[in-house]
C-alpha atoms as a PDB file:
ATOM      1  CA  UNK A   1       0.000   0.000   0.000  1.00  0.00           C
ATOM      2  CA  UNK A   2       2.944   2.597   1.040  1.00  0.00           C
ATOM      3  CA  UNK A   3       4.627   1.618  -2.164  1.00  0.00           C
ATOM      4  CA  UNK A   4       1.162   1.913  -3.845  1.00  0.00           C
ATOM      5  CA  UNK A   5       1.143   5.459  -2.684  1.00  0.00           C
ATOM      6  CA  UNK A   6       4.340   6.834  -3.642  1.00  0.00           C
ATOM      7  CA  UNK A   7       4.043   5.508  -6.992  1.00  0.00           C
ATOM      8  CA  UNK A   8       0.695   8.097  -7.158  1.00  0.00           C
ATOM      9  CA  UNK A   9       2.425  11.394  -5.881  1.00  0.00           C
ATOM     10  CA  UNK A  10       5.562  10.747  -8.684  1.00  0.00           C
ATOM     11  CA  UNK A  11       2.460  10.418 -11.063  1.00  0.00           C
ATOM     12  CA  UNK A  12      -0.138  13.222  -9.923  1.00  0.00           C
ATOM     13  CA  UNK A  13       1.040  15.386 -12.093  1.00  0.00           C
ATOM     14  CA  UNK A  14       0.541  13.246 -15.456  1.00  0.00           C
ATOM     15  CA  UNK A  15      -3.018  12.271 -14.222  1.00  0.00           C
ATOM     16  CA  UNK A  16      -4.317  15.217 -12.468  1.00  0.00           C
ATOM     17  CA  UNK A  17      -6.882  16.233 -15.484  1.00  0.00           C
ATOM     18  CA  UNK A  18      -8.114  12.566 -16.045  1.00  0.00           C
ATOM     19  CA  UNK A  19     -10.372  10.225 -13.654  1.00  0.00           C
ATOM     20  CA  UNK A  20      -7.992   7.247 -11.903  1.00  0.00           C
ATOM     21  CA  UNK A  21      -8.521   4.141 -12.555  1.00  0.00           C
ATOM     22  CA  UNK A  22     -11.076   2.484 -10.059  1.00  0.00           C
ATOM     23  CA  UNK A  23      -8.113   0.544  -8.361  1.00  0.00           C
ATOM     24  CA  UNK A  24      -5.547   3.861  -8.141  1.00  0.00           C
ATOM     25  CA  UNK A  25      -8.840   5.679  -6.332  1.00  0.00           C
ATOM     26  CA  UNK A  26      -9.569   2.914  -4.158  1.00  0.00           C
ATOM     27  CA  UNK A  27      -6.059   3.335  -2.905  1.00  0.00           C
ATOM     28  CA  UNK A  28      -6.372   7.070  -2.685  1.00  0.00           C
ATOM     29  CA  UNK A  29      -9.577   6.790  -0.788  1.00  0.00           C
ATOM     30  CA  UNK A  30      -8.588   4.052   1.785  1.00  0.00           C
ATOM     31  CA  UNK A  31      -5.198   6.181   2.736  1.00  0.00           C
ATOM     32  CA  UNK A  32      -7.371   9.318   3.637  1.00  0.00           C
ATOM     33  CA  UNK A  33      -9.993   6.767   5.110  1.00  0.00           C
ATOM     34  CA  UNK A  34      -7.630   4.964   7.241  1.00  0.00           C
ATOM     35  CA  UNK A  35      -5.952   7.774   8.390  1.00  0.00           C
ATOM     36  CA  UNK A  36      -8.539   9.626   9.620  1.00  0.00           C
ATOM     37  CA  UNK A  37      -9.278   6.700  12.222  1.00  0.00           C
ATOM     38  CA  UNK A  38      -5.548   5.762  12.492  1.00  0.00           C
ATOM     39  CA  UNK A  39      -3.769   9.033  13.112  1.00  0.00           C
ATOM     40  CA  UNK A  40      -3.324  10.685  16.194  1.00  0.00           C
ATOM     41  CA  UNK A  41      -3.816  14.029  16.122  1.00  0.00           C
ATOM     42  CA  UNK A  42      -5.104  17.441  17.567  1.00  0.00           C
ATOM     43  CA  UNK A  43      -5.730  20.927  16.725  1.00  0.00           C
ATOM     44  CA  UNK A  44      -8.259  23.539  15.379  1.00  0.00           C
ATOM     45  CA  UNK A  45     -10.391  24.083  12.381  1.00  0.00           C
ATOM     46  CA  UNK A  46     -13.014  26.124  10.804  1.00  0.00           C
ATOM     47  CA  UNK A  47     -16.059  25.411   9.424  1.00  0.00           C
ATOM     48  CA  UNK A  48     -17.658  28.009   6.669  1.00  0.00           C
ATOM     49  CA  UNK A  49     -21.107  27.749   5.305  1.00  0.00           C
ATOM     50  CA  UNK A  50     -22.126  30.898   3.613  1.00  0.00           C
ATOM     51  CA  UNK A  51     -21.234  33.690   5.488  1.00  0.00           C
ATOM     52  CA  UNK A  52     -21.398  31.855   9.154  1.00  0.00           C
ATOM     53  CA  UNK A  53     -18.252  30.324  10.472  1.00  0.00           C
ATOM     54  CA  UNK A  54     -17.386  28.138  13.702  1.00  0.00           C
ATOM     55  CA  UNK A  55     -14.219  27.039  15.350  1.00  0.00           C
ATOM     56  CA  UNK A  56     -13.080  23.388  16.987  1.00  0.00           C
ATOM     57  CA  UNK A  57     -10.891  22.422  18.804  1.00  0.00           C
ATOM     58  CA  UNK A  58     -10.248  18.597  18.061  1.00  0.00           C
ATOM     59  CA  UNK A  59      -8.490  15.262  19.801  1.00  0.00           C
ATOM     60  CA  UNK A  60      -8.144  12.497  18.050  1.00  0.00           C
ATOM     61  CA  UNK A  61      -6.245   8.891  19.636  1.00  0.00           C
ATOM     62  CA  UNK A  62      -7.074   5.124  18.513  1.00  0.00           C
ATOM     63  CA  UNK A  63      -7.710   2.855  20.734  1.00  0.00           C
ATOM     64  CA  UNK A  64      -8.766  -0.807  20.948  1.00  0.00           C
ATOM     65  CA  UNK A  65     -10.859  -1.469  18.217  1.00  0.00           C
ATOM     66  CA  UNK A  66     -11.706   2.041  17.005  1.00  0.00           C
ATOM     67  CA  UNK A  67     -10.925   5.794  17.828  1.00  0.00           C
ATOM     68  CA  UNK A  68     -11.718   8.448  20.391  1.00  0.00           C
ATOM     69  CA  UNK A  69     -12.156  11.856  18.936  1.00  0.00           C
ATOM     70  CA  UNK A  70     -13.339  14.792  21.391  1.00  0.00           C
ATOM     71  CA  UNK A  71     -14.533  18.141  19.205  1.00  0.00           C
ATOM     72  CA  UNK A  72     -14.909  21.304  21.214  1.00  0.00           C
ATOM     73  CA  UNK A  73     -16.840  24.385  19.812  1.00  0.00           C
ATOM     74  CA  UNK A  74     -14.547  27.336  20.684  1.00  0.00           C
ATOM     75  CA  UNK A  75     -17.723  30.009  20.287  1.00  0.00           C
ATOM     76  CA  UNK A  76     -21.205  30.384  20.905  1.00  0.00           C
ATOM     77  CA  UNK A  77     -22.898  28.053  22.779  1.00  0.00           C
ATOM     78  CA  UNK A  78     -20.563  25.320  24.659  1.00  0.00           C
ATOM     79  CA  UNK A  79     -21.066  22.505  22.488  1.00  0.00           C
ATOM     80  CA  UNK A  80     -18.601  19.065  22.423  1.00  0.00           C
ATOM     81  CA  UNK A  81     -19.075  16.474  20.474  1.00  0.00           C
ATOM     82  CA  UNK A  82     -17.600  12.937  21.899  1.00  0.00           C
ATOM     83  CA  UNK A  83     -16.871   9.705  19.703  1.00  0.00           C
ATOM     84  CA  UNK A  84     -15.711   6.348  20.166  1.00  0.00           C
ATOM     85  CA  UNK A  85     -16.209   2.695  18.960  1.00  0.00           C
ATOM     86  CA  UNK A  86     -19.271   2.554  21.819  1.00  0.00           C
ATOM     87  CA  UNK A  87     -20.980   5.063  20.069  1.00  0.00           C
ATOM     88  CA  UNK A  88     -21.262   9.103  20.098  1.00  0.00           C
ATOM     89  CA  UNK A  89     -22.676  11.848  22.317  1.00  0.00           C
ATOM     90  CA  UNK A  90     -23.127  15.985  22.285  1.00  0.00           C
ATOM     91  CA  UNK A  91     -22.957  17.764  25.291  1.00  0.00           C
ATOM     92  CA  UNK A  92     -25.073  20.879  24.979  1.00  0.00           C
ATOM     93  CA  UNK A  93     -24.375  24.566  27.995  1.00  0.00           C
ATOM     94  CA  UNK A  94     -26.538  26.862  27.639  1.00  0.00           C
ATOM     95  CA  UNK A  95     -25.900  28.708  31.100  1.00  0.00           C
ATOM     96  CA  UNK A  96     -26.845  26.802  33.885  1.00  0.00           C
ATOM     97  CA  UNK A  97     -28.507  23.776  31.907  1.00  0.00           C
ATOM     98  CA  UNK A  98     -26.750  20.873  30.725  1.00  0.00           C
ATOM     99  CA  UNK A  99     -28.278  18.366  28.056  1.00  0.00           C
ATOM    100  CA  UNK A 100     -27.013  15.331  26.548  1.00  0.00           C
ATOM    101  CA  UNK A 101     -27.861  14.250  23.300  1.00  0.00           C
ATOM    102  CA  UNK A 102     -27.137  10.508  21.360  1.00  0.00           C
ATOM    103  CA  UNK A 103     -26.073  10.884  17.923  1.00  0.00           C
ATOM    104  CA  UNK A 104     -26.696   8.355  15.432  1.00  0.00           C
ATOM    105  CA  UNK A 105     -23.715   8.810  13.614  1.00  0.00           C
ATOM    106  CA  UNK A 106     -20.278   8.893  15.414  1.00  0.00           C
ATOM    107  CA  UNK A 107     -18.353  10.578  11.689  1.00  0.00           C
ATOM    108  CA  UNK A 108     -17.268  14.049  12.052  1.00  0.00           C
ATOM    109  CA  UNK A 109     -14.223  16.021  10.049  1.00  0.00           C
ATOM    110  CA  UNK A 110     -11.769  14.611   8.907  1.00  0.00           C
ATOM    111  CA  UNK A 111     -13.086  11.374   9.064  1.00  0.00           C
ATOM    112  CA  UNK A 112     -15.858  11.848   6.177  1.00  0.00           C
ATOM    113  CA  UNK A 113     -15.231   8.529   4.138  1.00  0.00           C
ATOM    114  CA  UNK A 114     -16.549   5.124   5.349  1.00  0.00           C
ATOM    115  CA  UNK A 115     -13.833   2.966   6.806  1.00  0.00           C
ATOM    116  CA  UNK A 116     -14.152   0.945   3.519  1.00  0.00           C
ATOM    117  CA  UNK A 117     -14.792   3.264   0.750  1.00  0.00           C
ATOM    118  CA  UNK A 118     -13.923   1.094  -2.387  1.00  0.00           C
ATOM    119  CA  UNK A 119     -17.255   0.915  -3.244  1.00  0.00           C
ATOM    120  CA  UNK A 120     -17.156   4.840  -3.578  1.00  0.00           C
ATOM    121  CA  UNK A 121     -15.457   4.799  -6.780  1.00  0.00           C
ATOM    122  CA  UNK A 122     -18.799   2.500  -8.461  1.00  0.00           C
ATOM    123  CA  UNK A 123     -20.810   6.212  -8.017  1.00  0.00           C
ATOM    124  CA  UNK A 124     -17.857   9.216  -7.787  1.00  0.00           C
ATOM    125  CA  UNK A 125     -15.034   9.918  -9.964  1.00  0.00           C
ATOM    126  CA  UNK A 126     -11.565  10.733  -8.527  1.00  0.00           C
ATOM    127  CA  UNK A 127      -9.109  13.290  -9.747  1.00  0.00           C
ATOM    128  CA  UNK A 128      -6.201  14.491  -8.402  1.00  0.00           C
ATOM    129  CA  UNK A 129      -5.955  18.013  -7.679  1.00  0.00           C
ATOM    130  CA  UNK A 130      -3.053  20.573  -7.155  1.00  0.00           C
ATOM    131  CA  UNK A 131      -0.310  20.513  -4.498  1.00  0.00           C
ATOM    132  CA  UNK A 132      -1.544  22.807  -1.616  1.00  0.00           C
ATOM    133  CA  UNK A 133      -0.633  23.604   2.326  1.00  0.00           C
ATOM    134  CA  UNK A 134      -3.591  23.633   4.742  1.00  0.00           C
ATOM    135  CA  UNK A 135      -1.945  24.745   8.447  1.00  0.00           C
ATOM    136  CA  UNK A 136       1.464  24.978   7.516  1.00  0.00           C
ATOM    137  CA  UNK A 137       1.217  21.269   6.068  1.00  0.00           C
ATOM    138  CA  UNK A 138       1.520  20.224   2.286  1.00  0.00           C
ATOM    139  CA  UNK A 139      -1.354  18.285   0.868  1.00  0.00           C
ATOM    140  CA  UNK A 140      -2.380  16.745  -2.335  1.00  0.00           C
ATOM    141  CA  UNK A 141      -6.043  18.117  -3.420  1.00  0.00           C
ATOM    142  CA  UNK A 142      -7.971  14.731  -4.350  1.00  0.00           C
ATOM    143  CA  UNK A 143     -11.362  15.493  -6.385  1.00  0.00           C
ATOM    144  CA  UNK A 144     -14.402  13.265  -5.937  1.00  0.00           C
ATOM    145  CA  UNK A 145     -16.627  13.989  -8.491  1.00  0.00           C
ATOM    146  CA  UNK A 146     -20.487  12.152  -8.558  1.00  0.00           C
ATOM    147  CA  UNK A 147     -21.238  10.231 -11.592  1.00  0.00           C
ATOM    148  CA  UNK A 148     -24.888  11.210 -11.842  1.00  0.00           C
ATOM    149  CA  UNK A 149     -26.904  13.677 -10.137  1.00  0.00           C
ATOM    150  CA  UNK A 150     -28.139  11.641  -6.827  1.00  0.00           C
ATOM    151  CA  UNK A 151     -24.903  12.787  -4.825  1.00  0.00           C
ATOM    152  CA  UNK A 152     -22.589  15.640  -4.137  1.00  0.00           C
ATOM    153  CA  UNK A 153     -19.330  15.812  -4.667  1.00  0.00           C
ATOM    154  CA  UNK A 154     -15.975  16.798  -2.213  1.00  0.00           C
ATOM    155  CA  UNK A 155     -12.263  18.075  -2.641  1.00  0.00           C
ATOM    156  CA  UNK A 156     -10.360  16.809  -0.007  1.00  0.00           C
ATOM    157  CA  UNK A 157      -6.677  17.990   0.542  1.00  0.00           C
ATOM    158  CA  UNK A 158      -4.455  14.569   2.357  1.00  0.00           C
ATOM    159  CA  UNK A 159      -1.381  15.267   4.120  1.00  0.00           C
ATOM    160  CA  UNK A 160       1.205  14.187   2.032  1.00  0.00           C
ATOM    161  CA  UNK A 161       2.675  11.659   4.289  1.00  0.00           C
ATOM    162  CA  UNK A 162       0.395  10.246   6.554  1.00  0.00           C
ATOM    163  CA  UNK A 163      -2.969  10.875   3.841  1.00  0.00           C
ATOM    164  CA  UNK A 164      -5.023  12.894   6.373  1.00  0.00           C
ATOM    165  CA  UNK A 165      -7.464  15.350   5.291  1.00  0.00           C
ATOM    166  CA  UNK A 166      -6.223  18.760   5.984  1.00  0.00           C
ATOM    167  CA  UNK A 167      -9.471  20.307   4.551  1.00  0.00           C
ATOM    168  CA  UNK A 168     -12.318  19.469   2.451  1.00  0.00           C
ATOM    169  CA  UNK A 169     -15.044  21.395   0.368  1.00  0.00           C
ATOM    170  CA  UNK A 170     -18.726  19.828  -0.079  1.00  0.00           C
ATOM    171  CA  UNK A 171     -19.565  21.021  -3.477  1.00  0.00           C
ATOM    172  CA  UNK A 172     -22.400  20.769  -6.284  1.00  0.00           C
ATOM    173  CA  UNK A 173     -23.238  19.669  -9.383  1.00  0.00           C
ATOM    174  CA  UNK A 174     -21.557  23.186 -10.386  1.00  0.00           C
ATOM    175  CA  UNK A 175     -18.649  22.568  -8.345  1.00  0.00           C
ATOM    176  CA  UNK A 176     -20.098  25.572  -5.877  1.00  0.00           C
ATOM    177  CA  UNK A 177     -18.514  25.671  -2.612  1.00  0.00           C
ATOM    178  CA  UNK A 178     -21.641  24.717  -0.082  1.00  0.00           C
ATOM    179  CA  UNK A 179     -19.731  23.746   3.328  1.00  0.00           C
ATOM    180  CA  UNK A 180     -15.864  23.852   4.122  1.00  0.00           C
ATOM    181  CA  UNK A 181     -14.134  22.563   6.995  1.00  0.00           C
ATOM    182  CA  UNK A 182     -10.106  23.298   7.210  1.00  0.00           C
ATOM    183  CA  UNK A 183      -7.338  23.282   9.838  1.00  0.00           C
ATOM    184  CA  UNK A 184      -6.598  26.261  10.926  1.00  0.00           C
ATOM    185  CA  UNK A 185      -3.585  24.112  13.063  1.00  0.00           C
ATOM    186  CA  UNK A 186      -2.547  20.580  13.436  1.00  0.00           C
ATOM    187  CA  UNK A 187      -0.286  18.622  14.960  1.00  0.00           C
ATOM    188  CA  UNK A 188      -0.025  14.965  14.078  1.00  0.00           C
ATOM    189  CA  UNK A 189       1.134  12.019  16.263  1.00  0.00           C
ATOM    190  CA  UNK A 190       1.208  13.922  19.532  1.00  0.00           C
ATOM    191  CA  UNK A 191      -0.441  13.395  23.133  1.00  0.00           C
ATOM    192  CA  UNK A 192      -2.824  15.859  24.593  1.00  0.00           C
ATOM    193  CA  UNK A 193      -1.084  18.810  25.286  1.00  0.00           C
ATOM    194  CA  UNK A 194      -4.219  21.236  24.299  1.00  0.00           C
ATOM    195  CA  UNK A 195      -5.677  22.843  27.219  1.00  0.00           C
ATOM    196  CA  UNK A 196      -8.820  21.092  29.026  1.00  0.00           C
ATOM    197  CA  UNK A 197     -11.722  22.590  27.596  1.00  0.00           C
ATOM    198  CA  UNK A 198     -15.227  21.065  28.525  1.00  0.00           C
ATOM    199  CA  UNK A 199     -19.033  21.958  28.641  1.00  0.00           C
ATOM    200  CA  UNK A 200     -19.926  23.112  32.599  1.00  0.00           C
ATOM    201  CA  UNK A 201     -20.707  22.139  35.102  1.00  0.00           C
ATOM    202  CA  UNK A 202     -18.323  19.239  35.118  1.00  0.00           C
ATOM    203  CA  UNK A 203     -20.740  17.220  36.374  1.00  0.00           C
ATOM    204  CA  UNK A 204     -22.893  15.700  33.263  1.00  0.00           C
ATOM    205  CA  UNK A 205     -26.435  14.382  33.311  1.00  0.00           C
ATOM    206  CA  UNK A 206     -27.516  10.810  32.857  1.00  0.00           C
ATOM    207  CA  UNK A 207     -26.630   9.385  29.775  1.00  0.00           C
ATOM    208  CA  UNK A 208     -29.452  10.118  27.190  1.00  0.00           C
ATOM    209  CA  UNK A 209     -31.675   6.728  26.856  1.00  0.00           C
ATOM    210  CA  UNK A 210     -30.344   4.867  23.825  1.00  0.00           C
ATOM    211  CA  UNK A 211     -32.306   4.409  20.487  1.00  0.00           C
ATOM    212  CA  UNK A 212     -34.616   1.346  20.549  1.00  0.00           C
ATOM    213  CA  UNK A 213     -33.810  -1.178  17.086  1.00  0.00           C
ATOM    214  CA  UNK A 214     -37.313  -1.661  15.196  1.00  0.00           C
ATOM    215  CA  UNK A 215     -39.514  -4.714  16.660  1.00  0.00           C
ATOM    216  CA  UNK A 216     -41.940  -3.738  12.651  1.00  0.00           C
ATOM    217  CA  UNK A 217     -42.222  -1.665  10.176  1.00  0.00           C
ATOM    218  CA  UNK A 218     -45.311  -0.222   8.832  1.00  0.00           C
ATOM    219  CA  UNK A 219     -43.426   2.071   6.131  1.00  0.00           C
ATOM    220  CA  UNK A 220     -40.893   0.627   3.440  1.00  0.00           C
ATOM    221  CA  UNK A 221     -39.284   2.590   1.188  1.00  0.00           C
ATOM    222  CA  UNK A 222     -39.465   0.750  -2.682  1.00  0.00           C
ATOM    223  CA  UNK A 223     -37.048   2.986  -4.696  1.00  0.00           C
ATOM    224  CA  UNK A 224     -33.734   4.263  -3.464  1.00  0.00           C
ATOM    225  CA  UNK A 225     -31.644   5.981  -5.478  1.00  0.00           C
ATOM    226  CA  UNK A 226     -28.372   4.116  -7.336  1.00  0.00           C
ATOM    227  CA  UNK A 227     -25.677   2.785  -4.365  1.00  0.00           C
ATOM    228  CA  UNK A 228     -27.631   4.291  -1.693  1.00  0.00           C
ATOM    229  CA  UNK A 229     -28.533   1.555   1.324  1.00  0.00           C
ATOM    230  CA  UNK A 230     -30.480   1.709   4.182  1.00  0.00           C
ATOM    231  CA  UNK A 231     -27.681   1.792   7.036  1.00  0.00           C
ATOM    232  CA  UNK A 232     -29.855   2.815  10.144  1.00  0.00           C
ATOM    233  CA  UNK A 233     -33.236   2.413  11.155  1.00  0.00           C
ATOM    234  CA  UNK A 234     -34.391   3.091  15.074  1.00  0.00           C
ATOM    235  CA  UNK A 235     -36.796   4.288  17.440  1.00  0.00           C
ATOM    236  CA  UNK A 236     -35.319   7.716  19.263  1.00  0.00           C
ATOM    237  CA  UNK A 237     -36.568  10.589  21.345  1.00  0.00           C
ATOM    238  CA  UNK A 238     -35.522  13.502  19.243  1.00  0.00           C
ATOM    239  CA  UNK A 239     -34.980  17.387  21.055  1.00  0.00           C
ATOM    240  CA  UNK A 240     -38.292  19.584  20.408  1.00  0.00           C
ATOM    241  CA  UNK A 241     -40.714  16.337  20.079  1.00  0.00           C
ATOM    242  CA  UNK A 242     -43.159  14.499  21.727  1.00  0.00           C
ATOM    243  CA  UNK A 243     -42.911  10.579  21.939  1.00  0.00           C
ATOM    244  CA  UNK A 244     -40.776   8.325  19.846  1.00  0.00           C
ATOM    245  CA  UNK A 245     -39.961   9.108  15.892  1.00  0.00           C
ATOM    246  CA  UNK A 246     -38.643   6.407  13.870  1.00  0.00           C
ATOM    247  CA  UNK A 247     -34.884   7.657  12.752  1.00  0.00           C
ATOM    248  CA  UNK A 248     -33.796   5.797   9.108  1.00  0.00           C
ATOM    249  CA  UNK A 249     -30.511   6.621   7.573  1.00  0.00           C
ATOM    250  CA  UNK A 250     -30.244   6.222   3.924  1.00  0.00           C
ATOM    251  CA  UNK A 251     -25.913   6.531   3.009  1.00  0.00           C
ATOM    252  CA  UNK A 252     -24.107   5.389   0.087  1.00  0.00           C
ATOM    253  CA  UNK A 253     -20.995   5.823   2.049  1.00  0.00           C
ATOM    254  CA  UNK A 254     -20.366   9.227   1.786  1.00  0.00           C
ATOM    255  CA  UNK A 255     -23.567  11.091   1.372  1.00  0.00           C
ATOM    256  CA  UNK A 256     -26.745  10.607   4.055  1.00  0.00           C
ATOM    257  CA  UNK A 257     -30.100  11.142   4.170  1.00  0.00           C
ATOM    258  CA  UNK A 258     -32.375  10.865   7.138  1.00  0.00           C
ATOM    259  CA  UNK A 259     -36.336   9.780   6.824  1.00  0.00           C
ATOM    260  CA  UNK A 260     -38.186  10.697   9.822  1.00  0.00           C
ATOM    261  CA  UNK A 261     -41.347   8.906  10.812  1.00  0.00           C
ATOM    262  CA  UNK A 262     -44.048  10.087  13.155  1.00  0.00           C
ATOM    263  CA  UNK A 263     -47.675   9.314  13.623  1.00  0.00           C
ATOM    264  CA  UNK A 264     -49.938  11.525  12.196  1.00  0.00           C
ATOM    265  CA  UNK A 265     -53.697  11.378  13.261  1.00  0.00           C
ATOM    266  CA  UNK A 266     -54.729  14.292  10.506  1.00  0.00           C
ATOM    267  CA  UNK A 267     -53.579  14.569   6.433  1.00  0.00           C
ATOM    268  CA  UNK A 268     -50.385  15.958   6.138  1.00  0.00           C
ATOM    269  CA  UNK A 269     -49.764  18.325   3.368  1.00  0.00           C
ATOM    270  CA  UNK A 270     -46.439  17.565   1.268  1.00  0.00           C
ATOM    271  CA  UNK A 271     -44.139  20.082   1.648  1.00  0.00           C
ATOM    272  CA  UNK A 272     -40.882  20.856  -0.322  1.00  0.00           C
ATOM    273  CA  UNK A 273     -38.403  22.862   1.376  1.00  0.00           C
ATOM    274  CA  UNK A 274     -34.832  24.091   0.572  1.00  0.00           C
ATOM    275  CA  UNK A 275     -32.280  25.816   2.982  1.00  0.00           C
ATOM    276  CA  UNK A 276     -31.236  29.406   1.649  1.00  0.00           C
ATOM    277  CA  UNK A 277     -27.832  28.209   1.099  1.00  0.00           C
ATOM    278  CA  UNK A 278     -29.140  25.118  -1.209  1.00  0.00           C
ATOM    279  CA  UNK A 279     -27.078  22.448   1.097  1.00  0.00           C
ATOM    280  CA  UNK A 280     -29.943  20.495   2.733  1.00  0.00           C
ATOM    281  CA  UNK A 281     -33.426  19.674   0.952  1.00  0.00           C
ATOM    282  CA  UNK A 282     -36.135  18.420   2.340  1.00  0.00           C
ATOM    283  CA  UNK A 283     -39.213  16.591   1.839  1.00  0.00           C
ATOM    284  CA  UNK A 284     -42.539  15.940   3.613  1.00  0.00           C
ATOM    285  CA  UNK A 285     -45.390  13.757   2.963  1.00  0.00           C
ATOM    286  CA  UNK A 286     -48.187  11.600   4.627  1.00  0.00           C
ATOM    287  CA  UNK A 287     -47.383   7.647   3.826  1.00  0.00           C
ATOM    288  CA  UNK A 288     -50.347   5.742   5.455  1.00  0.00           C
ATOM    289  CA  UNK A 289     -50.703   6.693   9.227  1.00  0.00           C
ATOM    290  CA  UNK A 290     -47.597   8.339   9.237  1.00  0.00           C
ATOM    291  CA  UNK A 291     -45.964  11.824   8.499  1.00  0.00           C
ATOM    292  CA  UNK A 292     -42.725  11.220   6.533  1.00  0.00           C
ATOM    293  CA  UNK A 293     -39.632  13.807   6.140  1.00  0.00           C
ATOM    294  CA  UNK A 294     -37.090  13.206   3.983  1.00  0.00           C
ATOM    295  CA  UNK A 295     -34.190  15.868   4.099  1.00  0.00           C
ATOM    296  CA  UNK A 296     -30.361  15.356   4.411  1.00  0.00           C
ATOM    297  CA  UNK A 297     -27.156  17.507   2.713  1.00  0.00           C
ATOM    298  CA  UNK A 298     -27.593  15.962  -0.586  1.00  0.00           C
ATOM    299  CA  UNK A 299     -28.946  16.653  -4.061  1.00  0.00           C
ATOM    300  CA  UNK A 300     -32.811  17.366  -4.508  1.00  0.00           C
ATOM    301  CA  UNK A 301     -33.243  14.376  -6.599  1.00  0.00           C
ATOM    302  CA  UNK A 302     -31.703  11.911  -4.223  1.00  0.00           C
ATOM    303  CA  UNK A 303     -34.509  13.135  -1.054  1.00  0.00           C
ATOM    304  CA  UNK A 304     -37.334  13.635  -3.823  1.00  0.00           C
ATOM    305  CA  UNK A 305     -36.689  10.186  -4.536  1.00  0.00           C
ATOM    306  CA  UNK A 306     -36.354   8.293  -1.285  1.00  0.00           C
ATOM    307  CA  UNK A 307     -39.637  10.176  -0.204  1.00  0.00           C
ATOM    308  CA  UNK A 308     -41.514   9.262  -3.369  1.00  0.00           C
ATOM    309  CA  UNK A 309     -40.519   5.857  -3.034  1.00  0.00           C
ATOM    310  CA  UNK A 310     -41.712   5.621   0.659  1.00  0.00           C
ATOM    311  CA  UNK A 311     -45.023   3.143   0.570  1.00  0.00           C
ATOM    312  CA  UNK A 312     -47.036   1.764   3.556  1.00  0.00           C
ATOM    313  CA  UNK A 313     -46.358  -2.126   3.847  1.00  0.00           C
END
């Protein structure tokens, strides 16, 4: 694989306007894949949507059979984010009130690709890109482009030794810039020598009660689009509702979409919503006894699908 690698830098240069052959990307894909998991590492980076930014502080150490990552927002509301192979929590201060919230999905910059993303190069094109330096690092820009119009695509820039992602742009179908994340610093195979910074008080609340794994399902969804599977489907309390909403995630290993289910004892108009900034669409729609919404950061045609395709069984 190392020798695999080097062979690609000598030849970026000769390549960098064509697509790589599926077996060159799948080697591209799995160093920036495996070292986002593998690497230790810490530092700060900035995420830019529009005109709104935010700043992290990140940890990153494997351990056992996975990775702990820690992800501190340095303004606004105290918000940390805190992964490992159990699983994933955010910690949410607003004041004097603590609240704990289980996330579905323990991913989180720089670790945006699956931990096996061959399959990624059956749907997206990869190019490489120009040399760059991202926090005082030199990186290789690697393009992945969607083949058809059910995903978006990202530019990722990989350290050039250890393949980590330094930054990476989510953009569309007109290669528009809609999110970007990018180290502002970094430093790579160190212990924790950032200072402690945590949500207060120190003392947290209970543990958030864990999603409950479907015991039937009363919806099923009959058309997905191309390479997209079903990867999660539970029963969750979600912040700002009542009762239990069914929580499905939809992936093709890099792009998600999330259908949420909740009873409905009235018709339920469909609704079609986009946020200004055109990243996440959304979908609603009754589907038997239930209210359906469809909406994730991906192409209108990908959550206009999956919501069409929802039936009752």
């Amino acid at each position: 694989m190392r020798a695999a690698w080097l062979l690609l830098l000598c030849a970026a240069n000769a390549q960098a306007a064509q697509p790589l052959p599926q077996a060159e990307a799948a080697v591209w894909l799995q160093k920036m894949a495996d070292a986002s998991r593998r690497v230790t590492y810490e530092g700060v980076f900035v995420v830019r949507q529009g005109d709104t930014m935010q700043t992290l502080s990140i940890s990153n150490r494997p351990s056992g059979q996975g990775n702990d990552s820690r992800l501190v927002a340095m303004d606004g509301n105290l918000r940390e984010v805190r992964c490992s192979q159990t699983g994933a929590v955010t910690v949410v201060s607003d004041g004097s009130q603590v609240k704990m919230e289980k996330r579905l999905n323990n991913r989180h910059f720089p670790d945006l690709l699956p931990a096996n993303p061959v399959a990624l190069a059956n749907w997206y094109e990869v190019r490489l890109g120009e040399a760059a330096r991202v926090a005082g690092l030199d990186c290789r820009n690697v393009e992945i482009h969607p083949k058809d119009a059910f995903r978006w695509g990202y530019i990722l820039c990989a350290e050039k030794d250890s393949g980590l992602p330094l930054k990476a742009v989510l953009v569309n179908a007109s290669n528009q810039p809609l999110m970007q994340y990018a180290f502002a610093e970094i430093k790579l195979g160190t212990a924790s020598s950032m200072p402690k910074q945590t949500t207060r008080p120190e003392v947290l609340p209970a543990m958030p009660e864990p999603a409950r794994q479907l015991e039937s399902e009363q919806v099923v969804a009959r058309n997905l689009p191309p390479g997209y599977t079903r990867i999660a489907a539970v029963k969750r309390h979600l912040p700002n509702m009542l009762g239990e909403v069914e929580h499905w995630v939809f992936s093709d290993g890099l792009t998600h979409i999330s259908l949420f289910l909740s009873p409905s004892d009235k018709p339920v108009d469909t609704v079609k919503g986009e946020s200004p900034r055109g990243m996440v669409n959304l979908m609603r729609r009754q589907v038997g006894a239930f209210q359906a919404t469809v909406l994730g950061d991906a192409p209108w045609t990908a959550v206009e699908t999956i919501a069409m395709g929802l039936e009752p069984r």
